[in-house]
N, C-alpha and C. Protein backbone atom coordinates (compact mmCIF):
# COMPACT_ATOMS: atom_id res chain seq x y z
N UNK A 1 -12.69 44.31 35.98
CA UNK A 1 -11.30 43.91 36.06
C UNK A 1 -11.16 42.43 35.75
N UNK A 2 -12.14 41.84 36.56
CA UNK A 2 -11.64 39.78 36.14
C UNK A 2 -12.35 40.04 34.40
N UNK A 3 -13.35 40.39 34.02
CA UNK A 3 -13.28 40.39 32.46
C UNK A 3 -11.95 40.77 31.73
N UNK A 4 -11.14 41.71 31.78
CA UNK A 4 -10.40 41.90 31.23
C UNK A 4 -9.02 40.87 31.65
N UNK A 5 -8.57 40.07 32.88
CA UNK A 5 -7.70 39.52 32.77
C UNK A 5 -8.25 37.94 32.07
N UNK A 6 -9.41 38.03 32.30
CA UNK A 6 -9.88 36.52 31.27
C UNK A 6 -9.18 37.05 29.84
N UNK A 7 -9.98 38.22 29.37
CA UNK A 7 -10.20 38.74 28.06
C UNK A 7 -8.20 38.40 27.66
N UNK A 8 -7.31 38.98 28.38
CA UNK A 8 -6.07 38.52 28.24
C UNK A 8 -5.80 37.53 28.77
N UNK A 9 -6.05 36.39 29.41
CA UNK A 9 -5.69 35.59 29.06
C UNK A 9 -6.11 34.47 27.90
N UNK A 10 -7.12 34.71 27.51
CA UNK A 10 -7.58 34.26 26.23
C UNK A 10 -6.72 34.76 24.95
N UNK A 11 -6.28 35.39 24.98
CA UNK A 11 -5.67 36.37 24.26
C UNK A 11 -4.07 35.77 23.98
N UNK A 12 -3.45 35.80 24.95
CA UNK A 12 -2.18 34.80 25.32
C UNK A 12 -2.14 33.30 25.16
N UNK A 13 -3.55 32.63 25.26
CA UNK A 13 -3.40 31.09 25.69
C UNK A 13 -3.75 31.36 23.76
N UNK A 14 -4.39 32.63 23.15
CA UNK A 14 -4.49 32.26 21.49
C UNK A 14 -3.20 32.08 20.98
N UNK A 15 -2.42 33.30 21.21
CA UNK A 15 -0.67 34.00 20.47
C UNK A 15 0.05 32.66 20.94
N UNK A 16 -0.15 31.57 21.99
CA UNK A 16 0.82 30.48 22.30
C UNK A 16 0.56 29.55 21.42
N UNK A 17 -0.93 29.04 21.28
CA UNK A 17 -1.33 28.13 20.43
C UNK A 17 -0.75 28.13 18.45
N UNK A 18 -1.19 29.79 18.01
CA UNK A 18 -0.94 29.92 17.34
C UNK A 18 0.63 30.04 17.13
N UNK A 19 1.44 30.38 17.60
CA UNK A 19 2.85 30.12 17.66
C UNK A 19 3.21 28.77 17.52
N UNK A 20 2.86 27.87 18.47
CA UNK A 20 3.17 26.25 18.48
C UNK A 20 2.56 25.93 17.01
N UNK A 21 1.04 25.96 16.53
CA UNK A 21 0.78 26.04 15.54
C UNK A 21 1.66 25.87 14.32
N UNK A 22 2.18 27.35 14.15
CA UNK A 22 2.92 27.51 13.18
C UNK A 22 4.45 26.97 13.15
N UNK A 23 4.93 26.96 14.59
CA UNK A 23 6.10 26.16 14.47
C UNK A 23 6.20 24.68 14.54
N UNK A 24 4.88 23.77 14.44
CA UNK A 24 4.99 22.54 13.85
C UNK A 24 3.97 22.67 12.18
N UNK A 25 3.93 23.89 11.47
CA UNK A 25 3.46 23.75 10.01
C UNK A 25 4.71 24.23 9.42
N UNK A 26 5.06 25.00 9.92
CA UNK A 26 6.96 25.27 9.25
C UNK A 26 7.87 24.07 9.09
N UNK A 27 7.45 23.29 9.85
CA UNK A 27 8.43 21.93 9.74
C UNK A 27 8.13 21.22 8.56
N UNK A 28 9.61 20.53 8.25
CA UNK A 28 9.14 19.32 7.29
C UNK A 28 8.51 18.10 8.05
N UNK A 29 7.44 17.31 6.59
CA UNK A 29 6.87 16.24 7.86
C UNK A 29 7.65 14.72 6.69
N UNK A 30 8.52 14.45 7.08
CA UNK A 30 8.71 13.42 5.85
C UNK A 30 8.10 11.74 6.26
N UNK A 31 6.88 11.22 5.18
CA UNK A 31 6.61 9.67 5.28
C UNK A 31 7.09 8.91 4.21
N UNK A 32 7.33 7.54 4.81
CA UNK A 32 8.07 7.26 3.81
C UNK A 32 6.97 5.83 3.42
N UNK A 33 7.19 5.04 2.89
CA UNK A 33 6.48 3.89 2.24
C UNK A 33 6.99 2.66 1.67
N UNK A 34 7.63 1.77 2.51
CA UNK A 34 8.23 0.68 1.80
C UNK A 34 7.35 -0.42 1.92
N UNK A 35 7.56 -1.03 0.47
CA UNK A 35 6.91 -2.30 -0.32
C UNK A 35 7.74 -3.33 -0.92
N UNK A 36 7.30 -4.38 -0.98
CA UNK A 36 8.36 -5.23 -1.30
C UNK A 36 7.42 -6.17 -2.35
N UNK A 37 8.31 -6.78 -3.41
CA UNK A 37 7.26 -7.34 -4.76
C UNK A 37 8.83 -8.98 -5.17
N UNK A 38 7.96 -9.97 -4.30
CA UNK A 38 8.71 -10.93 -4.73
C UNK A 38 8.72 -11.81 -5.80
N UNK A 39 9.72 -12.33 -6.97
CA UNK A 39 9.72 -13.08 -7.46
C UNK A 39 10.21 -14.32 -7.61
N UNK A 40 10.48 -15.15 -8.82
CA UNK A 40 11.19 -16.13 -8.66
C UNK A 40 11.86 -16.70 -10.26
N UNK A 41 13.05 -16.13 -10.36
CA UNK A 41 13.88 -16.52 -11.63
C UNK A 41 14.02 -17.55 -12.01
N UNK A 42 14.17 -18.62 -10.95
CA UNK A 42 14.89 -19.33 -11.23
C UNK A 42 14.23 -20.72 -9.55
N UNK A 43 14.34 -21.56 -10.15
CA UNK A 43 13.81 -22.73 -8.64
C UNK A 43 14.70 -22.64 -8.12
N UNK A 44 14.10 -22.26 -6.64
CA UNK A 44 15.29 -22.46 -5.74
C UNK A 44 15.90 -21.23 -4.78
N UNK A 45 15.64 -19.84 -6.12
CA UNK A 45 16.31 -18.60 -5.42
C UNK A 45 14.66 -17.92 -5.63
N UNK A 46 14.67 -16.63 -4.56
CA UNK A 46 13.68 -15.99 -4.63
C UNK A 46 14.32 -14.62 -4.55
N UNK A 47 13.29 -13.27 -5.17
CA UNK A 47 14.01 -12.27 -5.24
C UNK A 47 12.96 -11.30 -4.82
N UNK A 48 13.64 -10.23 -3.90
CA UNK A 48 12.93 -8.91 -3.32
C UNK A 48 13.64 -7.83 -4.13
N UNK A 49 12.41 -7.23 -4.35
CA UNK A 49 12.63 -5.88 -5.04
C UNK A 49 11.94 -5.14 -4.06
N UNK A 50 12.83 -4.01 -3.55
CA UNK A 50 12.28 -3.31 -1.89
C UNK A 50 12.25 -1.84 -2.88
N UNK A 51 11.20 -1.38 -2.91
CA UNK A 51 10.96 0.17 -3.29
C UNK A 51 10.30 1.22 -1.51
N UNK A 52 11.32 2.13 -1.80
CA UNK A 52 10.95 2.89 -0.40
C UNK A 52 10.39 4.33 -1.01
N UNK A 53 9.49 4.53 -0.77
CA UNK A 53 8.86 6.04 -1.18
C UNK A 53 9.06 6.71 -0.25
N UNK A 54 9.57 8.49 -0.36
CA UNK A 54 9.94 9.13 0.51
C UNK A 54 9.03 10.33 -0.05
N UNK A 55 8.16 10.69 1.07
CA UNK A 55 7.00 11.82 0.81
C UNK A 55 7.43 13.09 2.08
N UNK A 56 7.65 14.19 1.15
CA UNK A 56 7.80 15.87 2.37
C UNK A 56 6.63 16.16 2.40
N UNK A 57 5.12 15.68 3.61
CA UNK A 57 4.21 16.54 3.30
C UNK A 57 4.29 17.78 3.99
N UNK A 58 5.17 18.35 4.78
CA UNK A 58 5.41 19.05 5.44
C UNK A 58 5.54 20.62 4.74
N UNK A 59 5.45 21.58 5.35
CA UNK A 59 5.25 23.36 4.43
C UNK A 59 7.02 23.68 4.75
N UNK A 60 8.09 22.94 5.35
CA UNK A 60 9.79 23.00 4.98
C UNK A 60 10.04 22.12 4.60
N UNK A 61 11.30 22.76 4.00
CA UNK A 61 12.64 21.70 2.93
C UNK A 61 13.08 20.97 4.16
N UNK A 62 13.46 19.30 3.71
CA UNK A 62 13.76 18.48 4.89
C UNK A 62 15.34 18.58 4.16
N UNK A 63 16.74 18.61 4.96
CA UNK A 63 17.89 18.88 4.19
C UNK A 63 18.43 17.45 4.56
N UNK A 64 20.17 16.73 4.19
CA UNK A 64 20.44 16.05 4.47
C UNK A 64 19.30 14.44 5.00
N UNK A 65 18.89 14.26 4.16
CA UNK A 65 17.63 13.25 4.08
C UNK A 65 18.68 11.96 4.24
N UNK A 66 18.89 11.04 5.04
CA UNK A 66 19.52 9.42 4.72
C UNK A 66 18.39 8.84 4.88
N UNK A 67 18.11 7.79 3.79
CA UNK A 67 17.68 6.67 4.23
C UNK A 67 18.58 5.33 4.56
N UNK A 68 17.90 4.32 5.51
CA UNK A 68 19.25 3.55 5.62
C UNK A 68 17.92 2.56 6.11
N UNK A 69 17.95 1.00 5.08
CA UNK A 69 17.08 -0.29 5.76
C UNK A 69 18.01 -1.09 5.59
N UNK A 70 18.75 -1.46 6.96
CA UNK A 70 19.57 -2.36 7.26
C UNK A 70 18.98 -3.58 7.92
N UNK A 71 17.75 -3.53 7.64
CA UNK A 71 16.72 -4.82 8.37
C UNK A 71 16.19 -5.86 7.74
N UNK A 72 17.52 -6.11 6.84
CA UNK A 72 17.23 -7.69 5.76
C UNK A 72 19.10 -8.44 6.32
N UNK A 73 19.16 -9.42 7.15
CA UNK A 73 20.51 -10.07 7.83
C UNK A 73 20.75 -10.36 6.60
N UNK A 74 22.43 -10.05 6.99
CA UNK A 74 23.20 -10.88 5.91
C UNK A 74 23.37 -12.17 5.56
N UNK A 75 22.96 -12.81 6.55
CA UNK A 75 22.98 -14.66 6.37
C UNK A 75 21.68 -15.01 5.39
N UNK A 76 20.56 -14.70 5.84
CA UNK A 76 19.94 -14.78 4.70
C UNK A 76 19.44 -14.47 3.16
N UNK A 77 20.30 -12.70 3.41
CA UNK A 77 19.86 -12.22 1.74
C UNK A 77 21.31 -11.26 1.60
N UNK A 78 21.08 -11.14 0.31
CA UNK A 78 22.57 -10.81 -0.68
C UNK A 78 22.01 -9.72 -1.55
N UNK A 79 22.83 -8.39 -1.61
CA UNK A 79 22.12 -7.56 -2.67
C UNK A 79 22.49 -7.91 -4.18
N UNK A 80 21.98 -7.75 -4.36
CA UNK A 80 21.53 -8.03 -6.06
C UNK A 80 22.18 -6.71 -7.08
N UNK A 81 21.29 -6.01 -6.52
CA UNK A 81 21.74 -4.12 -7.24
C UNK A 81 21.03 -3.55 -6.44
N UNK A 82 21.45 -2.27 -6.05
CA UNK A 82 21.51 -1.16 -5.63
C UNK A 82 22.12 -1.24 -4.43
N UNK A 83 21.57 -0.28 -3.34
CA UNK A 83 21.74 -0.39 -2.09
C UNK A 83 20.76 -0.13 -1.17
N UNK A 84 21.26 -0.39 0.30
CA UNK A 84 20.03 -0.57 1.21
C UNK A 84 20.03 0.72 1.86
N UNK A 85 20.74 1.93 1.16
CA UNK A 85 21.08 3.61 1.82
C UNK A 85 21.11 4.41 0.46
N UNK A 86 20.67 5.60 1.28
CA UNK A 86 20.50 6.52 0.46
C UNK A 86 20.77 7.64 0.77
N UNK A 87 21.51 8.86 0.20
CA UNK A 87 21.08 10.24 0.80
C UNK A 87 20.72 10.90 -0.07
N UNK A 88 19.66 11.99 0.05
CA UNK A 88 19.09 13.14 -0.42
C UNK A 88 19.06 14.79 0.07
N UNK A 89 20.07 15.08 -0.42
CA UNK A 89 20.31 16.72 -0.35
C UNK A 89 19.56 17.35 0.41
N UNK A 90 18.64 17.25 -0.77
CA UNK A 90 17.19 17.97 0.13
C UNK A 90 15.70 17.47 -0.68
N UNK A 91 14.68 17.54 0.18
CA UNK A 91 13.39 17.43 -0.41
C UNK A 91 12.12 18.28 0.39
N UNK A 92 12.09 19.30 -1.03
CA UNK A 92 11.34 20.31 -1.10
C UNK A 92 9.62 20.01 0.05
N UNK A 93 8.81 20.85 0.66
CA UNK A 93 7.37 20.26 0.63
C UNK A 93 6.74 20.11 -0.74
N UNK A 94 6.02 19.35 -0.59
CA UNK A 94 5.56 18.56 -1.58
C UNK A 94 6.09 17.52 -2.47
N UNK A 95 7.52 17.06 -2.07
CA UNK A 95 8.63 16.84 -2.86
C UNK A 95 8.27 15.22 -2.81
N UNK A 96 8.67 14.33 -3.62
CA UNK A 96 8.95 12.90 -3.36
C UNK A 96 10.02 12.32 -4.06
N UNK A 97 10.86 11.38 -3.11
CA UNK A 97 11.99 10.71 -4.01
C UNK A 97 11.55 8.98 -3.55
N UNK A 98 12.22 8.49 -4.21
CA UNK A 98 12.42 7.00 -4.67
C UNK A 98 13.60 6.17 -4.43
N UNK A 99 13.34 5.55 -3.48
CA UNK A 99 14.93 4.49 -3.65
C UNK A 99 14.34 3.13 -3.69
N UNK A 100 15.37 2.46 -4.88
CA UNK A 100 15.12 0.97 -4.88
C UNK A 100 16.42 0.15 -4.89
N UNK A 101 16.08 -1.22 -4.54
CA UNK A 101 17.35 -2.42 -4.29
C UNK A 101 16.72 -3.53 -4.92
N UNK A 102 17.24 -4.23 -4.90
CA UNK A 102 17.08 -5.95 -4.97
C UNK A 102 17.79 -6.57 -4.29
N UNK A 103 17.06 -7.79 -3.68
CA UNK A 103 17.88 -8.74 -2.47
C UNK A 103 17.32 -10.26 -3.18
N UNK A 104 18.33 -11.24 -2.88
CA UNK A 104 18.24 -12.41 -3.09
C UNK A 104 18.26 -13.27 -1.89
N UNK A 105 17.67 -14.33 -2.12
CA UNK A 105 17.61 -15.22 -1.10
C UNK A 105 17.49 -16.84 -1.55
N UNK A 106 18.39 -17.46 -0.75
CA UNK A 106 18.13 -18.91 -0.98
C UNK A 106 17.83 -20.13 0.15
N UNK A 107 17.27 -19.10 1.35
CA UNK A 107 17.06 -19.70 2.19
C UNK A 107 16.02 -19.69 2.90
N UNK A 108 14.99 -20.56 2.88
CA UNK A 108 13.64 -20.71 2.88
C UNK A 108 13.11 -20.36 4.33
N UNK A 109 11.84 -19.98 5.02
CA UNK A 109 11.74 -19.20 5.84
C UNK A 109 10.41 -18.23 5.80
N UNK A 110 10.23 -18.03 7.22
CA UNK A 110 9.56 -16.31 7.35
C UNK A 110 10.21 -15.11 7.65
N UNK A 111 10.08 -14.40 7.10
CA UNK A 111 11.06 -13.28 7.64
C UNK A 111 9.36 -12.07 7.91
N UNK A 112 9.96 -11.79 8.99
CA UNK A 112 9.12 -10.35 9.61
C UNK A 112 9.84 -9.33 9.17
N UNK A 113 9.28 -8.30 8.24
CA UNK A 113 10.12 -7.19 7.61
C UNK A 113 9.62 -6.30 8.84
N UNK A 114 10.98 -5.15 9.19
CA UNK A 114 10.69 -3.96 9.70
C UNK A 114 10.83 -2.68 8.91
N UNK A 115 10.99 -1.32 9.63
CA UNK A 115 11.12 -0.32 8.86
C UNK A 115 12.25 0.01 8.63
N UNK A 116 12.34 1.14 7.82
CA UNK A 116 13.63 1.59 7.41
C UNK A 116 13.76 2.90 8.14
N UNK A 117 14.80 3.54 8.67
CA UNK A 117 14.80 4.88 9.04
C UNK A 117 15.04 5.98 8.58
N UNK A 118 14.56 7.11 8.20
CA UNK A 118 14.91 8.27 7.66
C UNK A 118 15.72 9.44 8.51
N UNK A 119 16.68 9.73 8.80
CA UNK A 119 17.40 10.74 9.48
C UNK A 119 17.14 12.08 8.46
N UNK A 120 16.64 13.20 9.03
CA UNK A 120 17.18 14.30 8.09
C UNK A 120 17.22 15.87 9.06
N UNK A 121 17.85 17.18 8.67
CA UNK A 121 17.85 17.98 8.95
C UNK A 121 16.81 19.09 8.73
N UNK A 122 16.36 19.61 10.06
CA UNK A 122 16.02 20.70 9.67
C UNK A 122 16.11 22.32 9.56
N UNK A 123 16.19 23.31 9.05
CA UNK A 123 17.14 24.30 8.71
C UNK A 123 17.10 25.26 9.73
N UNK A 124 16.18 25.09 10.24
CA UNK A 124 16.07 26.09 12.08
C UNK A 124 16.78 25.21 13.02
N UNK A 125 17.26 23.73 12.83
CA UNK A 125 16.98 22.92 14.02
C UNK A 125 18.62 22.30 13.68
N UNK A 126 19.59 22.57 14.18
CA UNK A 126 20.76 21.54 13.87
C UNK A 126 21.11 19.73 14.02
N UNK A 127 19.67 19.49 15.38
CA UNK A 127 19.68 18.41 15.97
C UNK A 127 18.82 17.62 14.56
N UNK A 128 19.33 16.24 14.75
CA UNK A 128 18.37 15.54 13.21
C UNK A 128 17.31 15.05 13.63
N UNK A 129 16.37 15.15 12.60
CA UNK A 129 15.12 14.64 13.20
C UNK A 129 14.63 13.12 12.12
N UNK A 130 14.21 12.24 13.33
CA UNK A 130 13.94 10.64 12.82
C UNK A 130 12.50 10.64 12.40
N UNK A 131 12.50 9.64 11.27
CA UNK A 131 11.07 9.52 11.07
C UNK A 131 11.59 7.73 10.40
N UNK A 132 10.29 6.93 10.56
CA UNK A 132 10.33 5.60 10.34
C UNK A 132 9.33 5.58 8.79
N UNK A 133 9.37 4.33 7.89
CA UNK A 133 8.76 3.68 7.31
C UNK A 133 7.64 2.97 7.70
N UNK A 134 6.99 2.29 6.68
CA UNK A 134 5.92 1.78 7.32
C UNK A 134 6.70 0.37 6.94
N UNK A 135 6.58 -0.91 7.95
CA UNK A 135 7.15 -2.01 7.94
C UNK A 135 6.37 -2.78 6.64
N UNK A 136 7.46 -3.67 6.44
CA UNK A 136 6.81 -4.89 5.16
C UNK A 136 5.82 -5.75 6.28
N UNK A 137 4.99 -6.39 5.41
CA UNK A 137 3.93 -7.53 5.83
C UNK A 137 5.34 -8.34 5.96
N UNK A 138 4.91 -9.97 6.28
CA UNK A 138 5.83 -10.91 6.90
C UNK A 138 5.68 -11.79 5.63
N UNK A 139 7.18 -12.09 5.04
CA UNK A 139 6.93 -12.98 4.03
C UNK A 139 7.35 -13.95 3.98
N UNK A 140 6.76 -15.41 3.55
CA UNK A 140 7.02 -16.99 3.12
C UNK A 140 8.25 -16.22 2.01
N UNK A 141 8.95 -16.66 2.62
CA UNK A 141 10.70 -17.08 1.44
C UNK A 141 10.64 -18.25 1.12
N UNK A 142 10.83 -18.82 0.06
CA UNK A 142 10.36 -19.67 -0.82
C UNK A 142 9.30 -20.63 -0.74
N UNK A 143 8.07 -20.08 -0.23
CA UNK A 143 7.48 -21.29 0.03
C UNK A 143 6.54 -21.71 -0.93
N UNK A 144 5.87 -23.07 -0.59
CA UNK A 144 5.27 -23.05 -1.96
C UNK A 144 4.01 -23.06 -2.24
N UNK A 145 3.67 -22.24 -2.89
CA UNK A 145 2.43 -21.58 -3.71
C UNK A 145 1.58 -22.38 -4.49
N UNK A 146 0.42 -22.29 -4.32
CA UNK A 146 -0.15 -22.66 -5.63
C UNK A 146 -0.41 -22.20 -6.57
N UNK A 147 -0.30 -22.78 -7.68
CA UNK A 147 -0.44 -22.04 -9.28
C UNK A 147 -1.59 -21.65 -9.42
N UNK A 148 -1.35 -19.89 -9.56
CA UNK A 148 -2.57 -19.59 -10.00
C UNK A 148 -3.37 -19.65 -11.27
N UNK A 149 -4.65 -19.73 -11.25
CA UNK A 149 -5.89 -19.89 -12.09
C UNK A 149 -5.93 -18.37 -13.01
N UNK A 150 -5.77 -17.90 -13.81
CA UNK A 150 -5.85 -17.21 -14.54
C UNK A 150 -6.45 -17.42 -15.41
N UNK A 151 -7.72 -16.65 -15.47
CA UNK A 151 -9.04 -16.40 -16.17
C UNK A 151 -8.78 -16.21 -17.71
N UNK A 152 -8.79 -16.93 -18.27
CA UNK A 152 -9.09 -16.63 -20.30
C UNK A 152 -9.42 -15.92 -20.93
N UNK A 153 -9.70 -15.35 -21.10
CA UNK A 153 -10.67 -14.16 -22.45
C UNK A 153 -10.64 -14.75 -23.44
N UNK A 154 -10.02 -15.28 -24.11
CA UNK A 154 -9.33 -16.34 -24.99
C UNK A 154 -10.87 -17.08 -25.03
N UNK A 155 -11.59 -17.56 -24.23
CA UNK A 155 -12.61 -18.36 -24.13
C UNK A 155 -13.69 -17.99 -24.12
N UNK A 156 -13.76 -16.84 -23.82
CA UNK A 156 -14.90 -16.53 -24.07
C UNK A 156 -15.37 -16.02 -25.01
N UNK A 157 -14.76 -15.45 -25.94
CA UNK A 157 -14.25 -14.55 -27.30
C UNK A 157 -15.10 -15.78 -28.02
N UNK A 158 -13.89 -16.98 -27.60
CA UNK A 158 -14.73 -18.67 -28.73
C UNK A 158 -15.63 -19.17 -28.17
N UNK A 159 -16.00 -19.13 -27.14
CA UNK A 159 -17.34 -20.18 -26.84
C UNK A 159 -18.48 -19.00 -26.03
N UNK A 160 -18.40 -17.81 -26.36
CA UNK A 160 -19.17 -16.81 -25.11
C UNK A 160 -20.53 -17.10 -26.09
N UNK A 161 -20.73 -16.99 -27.43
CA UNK A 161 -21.75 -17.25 -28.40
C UNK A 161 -22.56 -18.58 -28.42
N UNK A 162 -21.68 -19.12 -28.42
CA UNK A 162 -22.43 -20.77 -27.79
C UNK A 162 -22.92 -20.89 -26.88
N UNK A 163 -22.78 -20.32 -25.53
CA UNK A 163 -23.07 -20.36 -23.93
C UNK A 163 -24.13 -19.78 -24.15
N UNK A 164 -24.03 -18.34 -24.80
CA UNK A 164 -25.36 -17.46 -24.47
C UNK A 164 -26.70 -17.88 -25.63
N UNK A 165 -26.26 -18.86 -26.44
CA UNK A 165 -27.80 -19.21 -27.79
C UNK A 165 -27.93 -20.05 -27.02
N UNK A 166 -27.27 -21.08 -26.48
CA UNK A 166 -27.67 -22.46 -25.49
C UNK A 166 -28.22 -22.29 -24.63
N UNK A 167 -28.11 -20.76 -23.53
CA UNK A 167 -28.65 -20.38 -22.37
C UNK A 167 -30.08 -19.67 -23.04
N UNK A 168 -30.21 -18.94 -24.03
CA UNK A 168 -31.86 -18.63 -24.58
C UNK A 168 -32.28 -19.83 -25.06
N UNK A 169 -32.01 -20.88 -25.52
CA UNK A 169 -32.66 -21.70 -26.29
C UNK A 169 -33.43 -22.53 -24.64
N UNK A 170 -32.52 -23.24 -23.73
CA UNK A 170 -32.76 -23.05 -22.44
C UNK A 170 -33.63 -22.62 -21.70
N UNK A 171 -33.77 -21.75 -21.51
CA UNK A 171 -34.81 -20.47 -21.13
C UNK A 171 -36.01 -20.31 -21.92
N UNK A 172 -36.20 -20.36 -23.08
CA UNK A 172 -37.37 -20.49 -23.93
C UNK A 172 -37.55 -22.09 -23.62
N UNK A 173 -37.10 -22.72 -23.71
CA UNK A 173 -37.84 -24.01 -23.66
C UNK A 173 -38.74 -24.24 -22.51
N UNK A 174 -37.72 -23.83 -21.11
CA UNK A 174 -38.73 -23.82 -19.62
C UNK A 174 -39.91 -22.95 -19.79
N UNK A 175 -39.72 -21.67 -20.36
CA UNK A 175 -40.79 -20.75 -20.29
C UNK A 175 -41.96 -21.64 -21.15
N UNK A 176 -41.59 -22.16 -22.39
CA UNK A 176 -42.94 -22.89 -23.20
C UNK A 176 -43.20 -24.46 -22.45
N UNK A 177 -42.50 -25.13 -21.81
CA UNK A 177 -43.10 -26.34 -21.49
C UNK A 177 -43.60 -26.42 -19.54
N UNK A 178 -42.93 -25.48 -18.67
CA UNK A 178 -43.66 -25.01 -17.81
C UNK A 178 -45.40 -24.11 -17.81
N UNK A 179 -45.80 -24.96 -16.87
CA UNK A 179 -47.28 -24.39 -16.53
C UNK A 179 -47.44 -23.07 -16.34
N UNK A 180 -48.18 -22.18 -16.90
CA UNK A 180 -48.28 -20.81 -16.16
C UNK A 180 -49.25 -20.58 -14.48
N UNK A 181 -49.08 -19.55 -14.09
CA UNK A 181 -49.87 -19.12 -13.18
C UNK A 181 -51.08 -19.47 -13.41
N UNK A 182 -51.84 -18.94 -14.00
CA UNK A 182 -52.98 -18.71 -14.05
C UNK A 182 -53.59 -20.21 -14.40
N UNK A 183 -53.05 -20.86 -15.85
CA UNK A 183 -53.60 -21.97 -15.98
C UNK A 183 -53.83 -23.05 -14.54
N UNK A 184 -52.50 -23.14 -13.70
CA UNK A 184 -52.79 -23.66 -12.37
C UNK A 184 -54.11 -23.35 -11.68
N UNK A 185 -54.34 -21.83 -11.59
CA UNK A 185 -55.18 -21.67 -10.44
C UNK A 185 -56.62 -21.98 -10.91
N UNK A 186 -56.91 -22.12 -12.24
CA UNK A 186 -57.80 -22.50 -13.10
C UNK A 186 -57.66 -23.89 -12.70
N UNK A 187 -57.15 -24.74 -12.80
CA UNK A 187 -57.32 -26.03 -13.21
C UNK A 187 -57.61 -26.30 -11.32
N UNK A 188 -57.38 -25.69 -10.46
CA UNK A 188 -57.65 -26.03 -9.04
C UNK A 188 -58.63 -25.58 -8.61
N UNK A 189 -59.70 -24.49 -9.58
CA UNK A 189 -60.80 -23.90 -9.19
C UNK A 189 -61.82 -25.08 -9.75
N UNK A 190 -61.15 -25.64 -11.09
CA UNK A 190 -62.13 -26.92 -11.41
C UNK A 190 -62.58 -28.32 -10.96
N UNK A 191 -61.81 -28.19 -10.18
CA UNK A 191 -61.65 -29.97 -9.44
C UNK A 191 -62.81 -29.36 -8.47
N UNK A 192 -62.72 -28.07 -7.62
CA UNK A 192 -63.91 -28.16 -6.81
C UNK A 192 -65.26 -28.52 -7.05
């Protein structure tokens, strides 16, 4: 008798697991991915280009998708083009969409980027379900940089031929006017 109520309850604690299981692989799982790539047009102003990647790895359609990154203040930055919201109908599993903006700024600083939020529906579930971005690194607004060193090819193309006959000619010379091994240990066996 206790074998068989183990035997069912093993049995039950499986059909629960596997139930929960499947009702978090039925769900959509949406991640999203924001990056930010600054430039500079012009001295003085600096510019964010904010790309947010929106990934369903989830086995359901996520419906009514908003994105919304309202986490750049208005005192410091100004949109440029696009916007900082989005909605998406729907996105399939496996699905990915794309939203991008541009923000300007002329006021120098660190800014700590946060995330953006994704609200969306799911089709068993009327209540919306939240999912976050991954936050920006913290960025120097206009600060100043040093100019980078960017490597030539240009140079080596013209002088890589010269470097490398100068570096054998080099190299043969040490090899012929250096002592060898052997002559050394010879010439120290003779003094004895």
């Amino acid at each position: 008798m206790a074998l068989s109520r183990r035997s069912l309850l093993v049995v039950v604690l499986g059909a629960l697991a596997a139930t929960a299981t499947a009702a978090v692989g039925d769900a959509p799982f949406v991640v999203a991915h924001k990056k930010v790539a600054l430039s500079r047009p012009v001295p003085g102003v600096e510019r964010l280009a904010v790309t947010i990647n929106l990934y369903n790895q989830g086995a359901a359609t996520a419906y009514d998708v908003s994105l919304n990154d309202d986490s750049w203040p208005q005192e410091a930055f100004e949109i440029v083009s696009g916007s900082t919201s989005k909605i998406v109908e729907k996105l399939d599993p496996g699905a990915t969409a794309s939203h991008n903006f541009v923000l300007e700024t002329k006021v120098q600083g660190r800014f700590q980027g946060s995330h953006a939020v994704i609200k969306y529906r799911v089709f068993t579930n009327a209540a919306l379900q939240e999912a976050y971005s991954t936050p920006t690194l913290a960025l120097d607004i206009l600060a100043e940089r040093p100019p980078q060193q960017k490597f030539e090819w240009r140079l080596v193309g013209e002088y890589g031929p010269l470097v490398s006959a100068l570096s054998s000619v080099g190299m043969f010379m040490y090899l012929v006017t250096s002592p060898s091994k052997s002559s050394v240990v010879k010439g120290s066996k003779k003094k004895r």
